[in-house]
Protein backbone atom coordinates (compact mmCIF):
# COMPACT_ATOMS: atom_id res chain seq x y z
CA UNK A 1 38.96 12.28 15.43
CA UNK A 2 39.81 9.95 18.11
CA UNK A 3 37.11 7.33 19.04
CA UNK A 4 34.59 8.47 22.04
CA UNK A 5 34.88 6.65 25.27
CA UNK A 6 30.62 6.15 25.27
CA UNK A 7 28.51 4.56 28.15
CA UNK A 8 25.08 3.28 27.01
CA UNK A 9 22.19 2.88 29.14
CA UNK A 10 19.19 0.70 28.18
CA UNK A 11 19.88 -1.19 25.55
CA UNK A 12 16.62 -2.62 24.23
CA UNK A 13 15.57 -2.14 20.98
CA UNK A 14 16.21 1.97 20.13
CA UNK A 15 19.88 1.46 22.36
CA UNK A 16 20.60 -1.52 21.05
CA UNK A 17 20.55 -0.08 17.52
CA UNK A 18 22.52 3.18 18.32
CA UNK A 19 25.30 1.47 19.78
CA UNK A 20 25.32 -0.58 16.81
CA UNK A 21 25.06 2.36 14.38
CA UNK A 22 28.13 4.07 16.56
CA UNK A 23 30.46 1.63 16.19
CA UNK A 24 29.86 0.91 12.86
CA UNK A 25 30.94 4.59 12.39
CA UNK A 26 33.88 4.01 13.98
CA UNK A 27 34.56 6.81 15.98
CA UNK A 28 32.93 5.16 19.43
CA UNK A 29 33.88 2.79 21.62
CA UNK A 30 30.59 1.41 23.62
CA UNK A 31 29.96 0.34 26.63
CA UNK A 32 26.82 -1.55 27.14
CA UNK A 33 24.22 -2.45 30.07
CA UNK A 34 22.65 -4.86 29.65
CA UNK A 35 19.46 -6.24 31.95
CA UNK A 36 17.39 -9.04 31.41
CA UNK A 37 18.66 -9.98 28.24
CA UNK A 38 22.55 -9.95 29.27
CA UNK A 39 22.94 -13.57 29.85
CA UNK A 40 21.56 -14.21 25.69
CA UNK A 41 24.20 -11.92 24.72
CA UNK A 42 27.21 -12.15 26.20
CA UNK A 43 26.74 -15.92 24.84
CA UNK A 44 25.39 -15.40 21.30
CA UNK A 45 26.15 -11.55 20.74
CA UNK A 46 22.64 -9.58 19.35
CA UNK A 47 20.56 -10.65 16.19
CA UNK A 48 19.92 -7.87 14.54
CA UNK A 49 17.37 -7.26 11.44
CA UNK A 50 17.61 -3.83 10.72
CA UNK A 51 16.15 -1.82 7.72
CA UNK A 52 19.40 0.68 7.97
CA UNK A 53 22.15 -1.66 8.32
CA UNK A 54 21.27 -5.26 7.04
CA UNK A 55 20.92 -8.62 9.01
CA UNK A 56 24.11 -9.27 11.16
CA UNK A 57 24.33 -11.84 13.77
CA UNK A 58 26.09 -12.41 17.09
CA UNK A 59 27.17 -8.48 17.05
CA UNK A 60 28.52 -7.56 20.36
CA UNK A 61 29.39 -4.04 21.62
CA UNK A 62 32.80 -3.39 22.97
CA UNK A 63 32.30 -3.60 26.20
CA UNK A 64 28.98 -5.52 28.59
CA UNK A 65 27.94 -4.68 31.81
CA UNK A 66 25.44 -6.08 34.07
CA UNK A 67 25.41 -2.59 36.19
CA UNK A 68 26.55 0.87 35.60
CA UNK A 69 30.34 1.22 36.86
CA UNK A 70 31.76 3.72 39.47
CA UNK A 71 34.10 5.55 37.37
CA UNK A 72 36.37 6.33 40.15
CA UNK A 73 35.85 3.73 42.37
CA UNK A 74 37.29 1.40 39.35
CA UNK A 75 39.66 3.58 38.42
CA UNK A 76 38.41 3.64 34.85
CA UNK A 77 39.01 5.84 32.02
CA UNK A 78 36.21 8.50 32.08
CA UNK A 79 33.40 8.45 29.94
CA UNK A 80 32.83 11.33 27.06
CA UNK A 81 29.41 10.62 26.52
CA UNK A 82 26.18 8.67 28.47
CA UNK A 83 23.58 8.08 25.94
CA UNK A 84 20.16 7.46 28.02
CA UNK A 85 17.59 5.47 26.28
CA UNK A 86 15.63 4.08 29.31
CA UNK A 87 12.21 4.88 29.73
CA UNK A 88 11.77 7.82 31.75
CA UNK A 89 9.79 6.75 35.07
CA UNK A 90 10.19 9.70 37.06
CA UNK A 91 7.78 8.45 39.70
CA UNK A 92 9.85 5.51 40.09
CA UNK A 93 13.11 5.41 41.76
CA UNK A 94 16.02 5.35 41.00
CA UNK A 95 15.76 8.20 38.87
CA UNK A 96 18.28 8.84 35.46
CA UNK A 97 20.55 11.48 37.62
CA UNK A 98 20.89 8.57 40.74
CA UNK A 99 21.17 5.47 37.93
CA UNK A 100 24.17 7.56 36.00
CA UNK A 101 25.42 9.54 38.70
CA UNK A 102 28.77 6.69 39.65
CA UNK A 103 29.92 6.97 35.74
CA UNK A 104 29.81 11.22 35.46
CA UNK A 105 32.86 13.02 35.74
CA UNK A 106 31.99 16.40 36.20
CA UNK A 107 32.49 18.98 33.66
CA UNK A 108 33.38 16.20 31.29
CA UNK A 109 31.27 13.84 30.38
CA UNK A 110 28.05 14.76 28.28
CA UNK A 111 24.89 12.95 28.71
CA UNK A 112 22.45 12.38 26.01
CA UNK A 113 18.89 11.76 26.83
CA UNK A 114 17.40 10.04 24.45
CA UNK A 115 13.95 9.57 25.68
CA UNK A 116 10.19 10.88 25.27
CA UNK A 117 8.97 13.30 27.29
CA UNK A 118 9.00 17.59 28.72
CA UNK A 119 11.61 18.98 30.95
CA UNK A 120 13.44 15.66 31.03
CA UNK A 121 16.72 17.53 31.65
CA UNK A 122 15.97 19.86 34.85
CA UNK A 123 16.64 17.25 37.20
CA UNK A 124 20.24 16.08 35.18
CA UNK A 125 21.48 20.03 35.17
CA UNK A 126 20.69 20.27 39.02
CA UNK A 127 22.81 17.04 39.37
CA UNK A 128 25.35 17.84 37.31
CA UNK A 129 26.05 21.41 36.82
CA UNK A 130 28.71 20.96 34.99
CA UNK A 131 28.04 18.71 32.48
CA UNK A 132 26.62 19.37 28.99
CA UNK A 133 23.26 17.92 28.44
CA UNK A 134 21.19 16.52 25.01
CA UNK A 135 18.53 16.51 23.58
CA UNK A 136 17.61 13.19 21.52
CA UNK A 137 14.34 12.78 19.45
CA UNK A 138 14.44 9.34 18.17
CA UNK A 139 11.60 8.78 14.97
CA UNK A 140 13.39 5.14 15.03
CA UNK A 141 10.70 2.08 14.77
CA UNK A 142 12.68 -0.97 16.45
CA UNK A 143 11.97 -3.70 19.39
CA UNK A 144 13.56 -6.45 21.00
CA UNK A 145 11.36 -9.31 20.04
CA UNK A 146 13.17 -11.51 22.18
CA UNK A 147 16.39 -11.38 24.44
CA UNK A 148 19.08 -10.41 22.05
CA UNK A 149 17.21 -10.50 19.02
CA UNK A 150 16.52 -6.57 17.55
CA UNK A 151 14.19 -6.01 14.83
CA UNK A 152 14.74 -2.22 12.83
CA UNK A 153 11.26 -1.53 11.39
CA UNK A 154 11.09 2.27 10.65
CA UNK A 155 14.68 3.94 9.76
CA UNK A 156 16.96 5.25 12.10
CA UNK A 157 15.88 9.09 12.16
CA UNK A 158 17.80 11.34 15.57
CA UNK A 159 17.31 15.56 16.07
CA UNK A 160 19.84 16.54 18.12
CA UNK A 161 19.67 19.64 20.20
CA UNK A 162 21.49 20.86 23.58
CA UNK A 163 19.33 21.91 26.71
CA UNK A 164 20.55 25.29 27.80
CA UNK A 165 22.68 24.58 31.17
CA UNK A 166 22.82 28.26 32.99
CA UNK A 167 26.15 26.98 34.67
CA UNK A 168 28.33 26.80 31.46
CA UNK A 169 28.57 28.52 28.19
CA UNK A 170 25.53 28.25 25.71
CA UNK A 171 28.62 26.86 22.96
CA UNK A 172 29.61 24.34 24.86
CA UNK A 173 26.63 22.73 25.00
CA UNK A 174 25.87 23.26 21.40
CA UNK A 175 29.31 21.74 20.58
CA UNK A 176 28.39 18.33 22.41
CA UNK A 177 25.50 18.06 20.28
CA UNK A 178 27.33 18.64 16.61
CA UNK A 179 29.65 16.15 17.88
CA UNK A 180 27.25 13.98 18.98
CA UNK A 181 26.09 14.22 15.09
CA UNK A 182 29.14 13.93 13.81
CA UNK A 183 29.62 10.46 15.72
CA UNK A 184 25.89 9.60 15.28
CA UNK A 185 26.22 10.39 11.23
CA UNK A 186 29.56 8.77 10.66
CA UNK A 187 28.56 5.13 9.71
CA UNK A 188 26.34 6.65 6.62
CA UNK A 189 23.49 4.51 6.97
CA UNK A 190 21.09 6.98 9.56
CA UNK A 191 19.52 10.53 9.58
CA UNK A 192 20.86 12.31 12.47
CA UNK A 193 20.57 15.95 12.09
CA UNK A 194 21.01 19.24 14.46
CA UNK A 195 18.00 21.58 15.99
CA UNK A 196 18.68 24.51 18.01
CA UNK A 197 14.87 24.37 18.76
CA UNK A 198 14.99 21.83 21.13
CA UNK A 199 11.32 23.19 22.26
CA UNK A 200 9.96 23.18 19.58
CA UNK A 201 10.82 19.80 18.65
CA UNK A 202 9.78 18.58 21.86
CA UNK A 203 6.59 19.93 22.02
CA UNK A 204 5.81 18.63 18.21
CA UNK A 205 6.59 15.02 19.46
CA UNK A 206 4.01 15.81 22.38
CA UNK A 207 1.36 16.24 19.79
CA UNK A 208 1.52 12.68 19.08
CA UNK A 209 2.78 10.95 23.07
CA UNK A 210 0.51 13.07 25.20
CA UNK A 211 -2.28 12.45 23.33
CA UNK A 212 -2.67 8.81 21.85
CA UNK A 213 -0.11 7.22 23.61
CA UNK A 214 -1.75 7.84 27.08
CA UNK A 215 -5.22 7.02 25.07
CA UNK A 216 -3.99 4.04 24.05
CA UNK A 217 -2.83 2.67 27.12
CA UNK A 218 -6.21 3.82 29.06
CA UNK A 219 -8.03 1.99 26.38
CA UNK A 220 -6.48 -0.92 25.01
CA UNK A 221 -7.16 0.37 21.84
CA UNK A 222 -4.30 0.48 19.23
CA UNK A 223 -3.86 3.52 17.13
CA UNK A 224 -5.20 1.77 13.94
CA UNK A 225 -8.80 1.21 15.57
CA UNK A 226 -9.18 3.90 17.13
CA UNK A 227 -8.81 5.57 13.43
CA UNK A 228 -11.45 3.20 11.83
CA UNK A 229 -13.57 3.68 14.32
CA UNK A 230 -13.22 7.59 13.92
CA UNK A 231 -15.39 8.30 17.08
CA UNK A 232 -12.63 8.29 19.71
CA UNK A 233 -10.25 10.65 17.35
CA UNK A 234 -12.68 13.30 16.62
CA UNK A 235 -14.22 12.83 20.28
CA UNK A 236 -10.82 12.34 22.54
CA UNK A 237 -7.57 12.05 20.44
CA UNK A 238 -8.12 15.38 18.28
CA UNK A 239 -9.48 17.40 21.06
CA UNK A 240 -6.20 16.31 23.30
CA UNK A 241 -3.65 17.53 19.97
CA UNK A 242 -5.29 20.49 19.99
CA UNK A 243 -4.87 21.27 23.65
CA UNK A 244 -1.57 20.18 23.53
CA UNK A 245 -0.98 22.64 19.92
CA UNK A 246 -2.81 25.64 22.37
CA UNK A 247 -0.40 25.02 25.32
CA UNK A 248 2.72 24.85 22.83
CA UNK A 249 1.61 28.18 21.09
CA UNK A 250 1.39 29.70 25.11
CA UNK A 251 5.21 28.55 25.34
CA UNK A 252 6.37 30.43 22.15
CA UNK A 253 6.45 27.29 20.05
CA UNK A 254 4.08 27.45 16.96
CA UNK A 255 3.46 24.20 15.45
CA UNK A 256 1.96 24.20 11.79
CA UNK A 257 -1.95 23.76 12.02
CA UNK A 258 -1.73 20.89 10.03
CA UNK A 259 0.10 19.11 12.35
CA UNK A 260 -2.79 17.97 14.22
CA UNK A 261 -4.15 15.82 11.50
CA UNK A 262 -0.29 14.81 10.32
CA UNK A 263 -0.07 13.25 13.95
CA UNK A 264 -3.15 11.64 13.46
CA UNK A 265 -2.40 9.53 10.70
CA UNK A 266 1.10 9.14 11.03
CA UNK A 267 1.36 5.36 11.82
CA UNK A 268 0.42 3.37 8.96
CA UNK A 269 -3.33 2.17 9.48
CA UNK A 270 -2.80 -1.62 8.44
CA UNK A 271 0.47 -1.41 11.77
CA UNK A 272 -2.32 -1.56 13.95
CA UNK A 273 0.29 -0.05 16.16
CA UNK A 274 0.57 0.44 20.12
CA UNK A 275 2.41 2.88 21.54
CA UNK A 276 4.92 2.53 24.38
CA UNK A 277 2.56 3.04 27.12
CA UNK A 278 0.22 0.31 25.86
CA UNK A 279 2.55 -2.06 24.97
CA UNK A 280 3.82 -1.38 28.80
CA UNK A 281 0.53 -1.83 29.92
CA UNK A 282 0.15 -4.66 28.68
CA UNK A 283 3.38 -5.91 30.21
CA UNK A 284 2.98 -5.02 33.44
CA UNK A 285 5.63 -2.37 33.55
CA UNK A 286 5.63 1.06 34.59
CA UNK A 287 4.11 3.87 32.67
CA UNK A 288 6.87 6.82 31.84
CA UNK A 289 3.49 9.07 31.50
CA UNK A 290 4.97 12.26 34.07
CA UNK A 291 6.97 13.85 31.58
CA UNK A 292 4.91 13.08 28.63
CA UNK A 293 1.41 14.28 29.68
CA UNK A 294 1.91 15.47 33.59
CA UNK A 295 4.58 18.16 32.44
CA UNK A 296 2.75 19.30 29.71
CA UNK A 297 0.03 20.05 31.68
CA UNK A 298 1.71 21.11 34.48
CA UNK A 299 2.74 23.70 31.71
CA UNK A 300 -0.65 24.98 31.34
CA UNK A 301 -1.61 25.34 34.59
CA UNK A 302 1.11 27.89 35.31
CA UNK A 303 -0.39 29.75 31.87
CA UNK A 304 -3.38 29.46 32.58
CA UNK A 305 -4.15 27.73 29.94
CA UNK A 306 -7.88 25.64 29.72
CA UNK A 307 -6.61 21.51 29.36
CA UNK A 308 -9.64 19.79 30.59
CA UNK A 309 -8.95 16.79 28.95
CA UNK A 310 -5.65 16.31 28.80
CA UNK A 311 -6.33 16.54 33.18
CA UNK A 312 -8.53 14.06 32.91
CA UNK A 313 -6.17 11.87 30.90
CA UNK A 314 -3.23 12.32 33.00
CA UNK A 315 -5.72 11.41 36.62
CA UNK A 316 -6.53 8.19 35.46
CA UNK A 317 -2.54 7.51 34.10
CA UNK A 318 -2.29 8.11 37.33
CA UNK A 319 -4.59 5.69 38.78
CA UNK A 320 -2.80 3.20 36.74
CA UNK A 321 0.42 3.39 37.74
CA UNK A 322 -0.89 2.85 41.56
CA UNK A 323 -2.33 -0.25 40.65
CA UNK A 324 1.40 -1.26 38.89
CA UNK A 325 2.92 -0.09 41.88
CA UNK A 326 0.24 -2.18 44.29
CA UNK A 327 1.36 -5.06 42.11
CA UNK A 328 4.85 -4.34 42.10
CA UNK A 329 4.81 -3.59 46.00
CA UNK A 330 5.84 -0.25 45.84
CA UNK A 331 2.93 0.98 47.38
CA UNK A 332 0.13 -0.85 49.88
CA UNK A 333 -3.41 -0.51 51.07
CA UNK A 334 -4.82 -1.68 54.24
CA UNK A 335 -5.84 -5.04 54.21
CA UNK A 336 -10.22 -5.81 54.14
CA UNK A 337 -9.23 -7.62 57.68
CA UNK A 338 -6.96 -5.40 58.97
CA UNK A 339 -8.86 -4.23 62.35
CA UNK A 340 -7.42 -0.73 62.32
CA UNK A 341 -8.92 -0.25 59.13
CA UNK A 342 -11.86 2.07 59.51
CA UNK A 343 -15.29 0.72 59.17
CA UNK A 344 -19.17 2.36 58.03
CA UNK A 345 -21.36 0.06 60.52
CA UNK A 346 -24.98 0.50 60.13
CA UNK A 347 -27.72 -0.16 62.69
CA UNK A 348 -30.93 -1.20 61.31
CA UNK A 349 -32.86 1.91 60.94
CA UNK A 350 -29.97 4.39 60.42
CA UNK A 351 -29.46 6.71 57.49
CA UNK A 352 -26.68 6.95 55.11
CA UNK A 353 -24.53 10.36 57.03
CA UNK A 354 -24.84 13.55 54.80
């Protein structure tokens, strides 16, 4: 099998360690790009401590990029296969179909999105019609502690699946993903494996990210607190699974009941672990929370199907990502002093208008 001609985007801690775990296969040839932390490693390569493949030190991918190359523009050799591991901030431009769109050659290259999230791959299939599309559910634990430097707490576990793309044929898709496994598998140390159900999966992940990882970052509360403290799972964070279980079940996707409580105590209670929307919280970066809890909802409001809370929770994400945005100046207010702001004077006697 020839080696794959691959273009990685985002390579923090989960991209870092699948280029990594590609190459050491052998069948892949990767292509990097890298951010903030390119400067660190096109000088001292990544550090990586990984529970899969050992310590190594100043790896380096075959090829780093500050920015994503025009394909043709460059006249380079196209790519078979963009892996996507960014977070998804669909509120946020540019989105992943602008960001990859200079490196697709149509009806050639696929794309692998391996990212969080509900109907992640409707806006890629409009873009590129063409173009076979992936589904990636990482259970991977890993985290760029600093630039460069990757630690691999919780092994390297991928499900694979193809998005249906009405524009080509059903096995065409599904034969970009068992290749994908085949390249993903071929360095012996991971757990990739192949689902035809990408729903399914999907929604089981859901479970889990619509529910205590918008929680979470609402709260400041990590996920080992909130379970000694017991009051906000039985009062917010099992209520939300189950909505989420009720809304799956309207979709055709039947999760175990015991999934609920599974989900619950999945991360090990001495981690006291944050998920990604706290720890971005926390960092001041945008909040990928419009595929993991807006879609989902969005989901059962065309069933008809009661998700009070999980409304509630996705309004005040909401209201958090404005004030990131104020801070980032994406978005603006009028200014206290501004004099075309409009103003409640009162005269002294007056009432309050009804």
């Amino acid at each position: 099998m020839p080696n794959s001609n691959v273009l990685l985007v985002g390579s923090g801690g989960v991209g870092t360690m699948a280029a990594y775990n590609l190459e050491t296969g052998g069948l892949a040839a990767v292509t990097s790009i890298l951010r903030s932390n390119y400067d660190a490693v096109v000088q001292n390569g990544f550090t990586i401590t990984s529970l899969d493949h050992g310590f190594v030190k100043g790896w380096k991918p075959t090829n780093i990029l500050k920015s994503i190359p025009n394909v043709i523009a460059e006249g380079l050799k196209p790519f078979d296969l963009i892996i996507v591991t960014t977070k998804n901030i669909a509120d946020v431009p540019p989105t992943v179909a602008e960001l990859i769109a200079p490196a697709t050659t149509p009806g050639h290259t696929s794309i692998m999105l391996l990212q969080n999230g509900l109907n992640i791959e409707k806006p890629l299939i409009a873009a590129f019609p063409q173009n076979p599309i992936l589904s990636g559910v990482s259970l991977i634990g890993a985290a760029e502690t600093s630039p460069g430097c990757i630690l691999h707490d919780d092994r390297d576990r991928l499900i694979v699946g193809a998005f249906e793309n009405p524009n080509i044929p059903l096995k065409t898709c599904i034969d970009a993903a068992r290749n994908f496994v085949q390249l993903y598998s071929a360095s012996g140390k991971v757990q990739c494996t192949y689902d035809e159900n990408v729903g399914f999966v999907r929604w089981r992940k859901l479970i889990y990210n619509s529910t205590y990882n918008g929680v979470c970052a609402l709260t400041e509360m990590d996920t080992s607190r909130m379970r000694y403290a017991k009051e906000p799972i039985e009062d917010v964070i099992r209520p939300l699974m189950w909505e989420i279980w009720r809304i799956a079940k309207a979709k055709g996707h039947l999760l175990p009941e015991e999934i609920v409580q599974n989900m619950i105590n999945c991360d090990p209670e001495d981690t006291f672990f944050k998920p990604s929307m706290q720890q971005d919280i926390e960092k001041g970066n945008y909040i990928e929370f419009e595929n993991i809890v807006g879609e989902p909802l969005r989901e059962a409001e065309a069933m008809g199907v009661p998700a009070p809370g999980l409304k509630m929770v996705y309004g005040l994400l909401k209201i958090l990502q404005l004030k990131i945005k104020e801070k980032k100046g994406l978005v603006s207010y009028p200014s206290l002093h501004d004099p075309t702001r409009p103003m409640l004077r009162m005269e002294p006697g007056s009432h309050v208008p009804t």
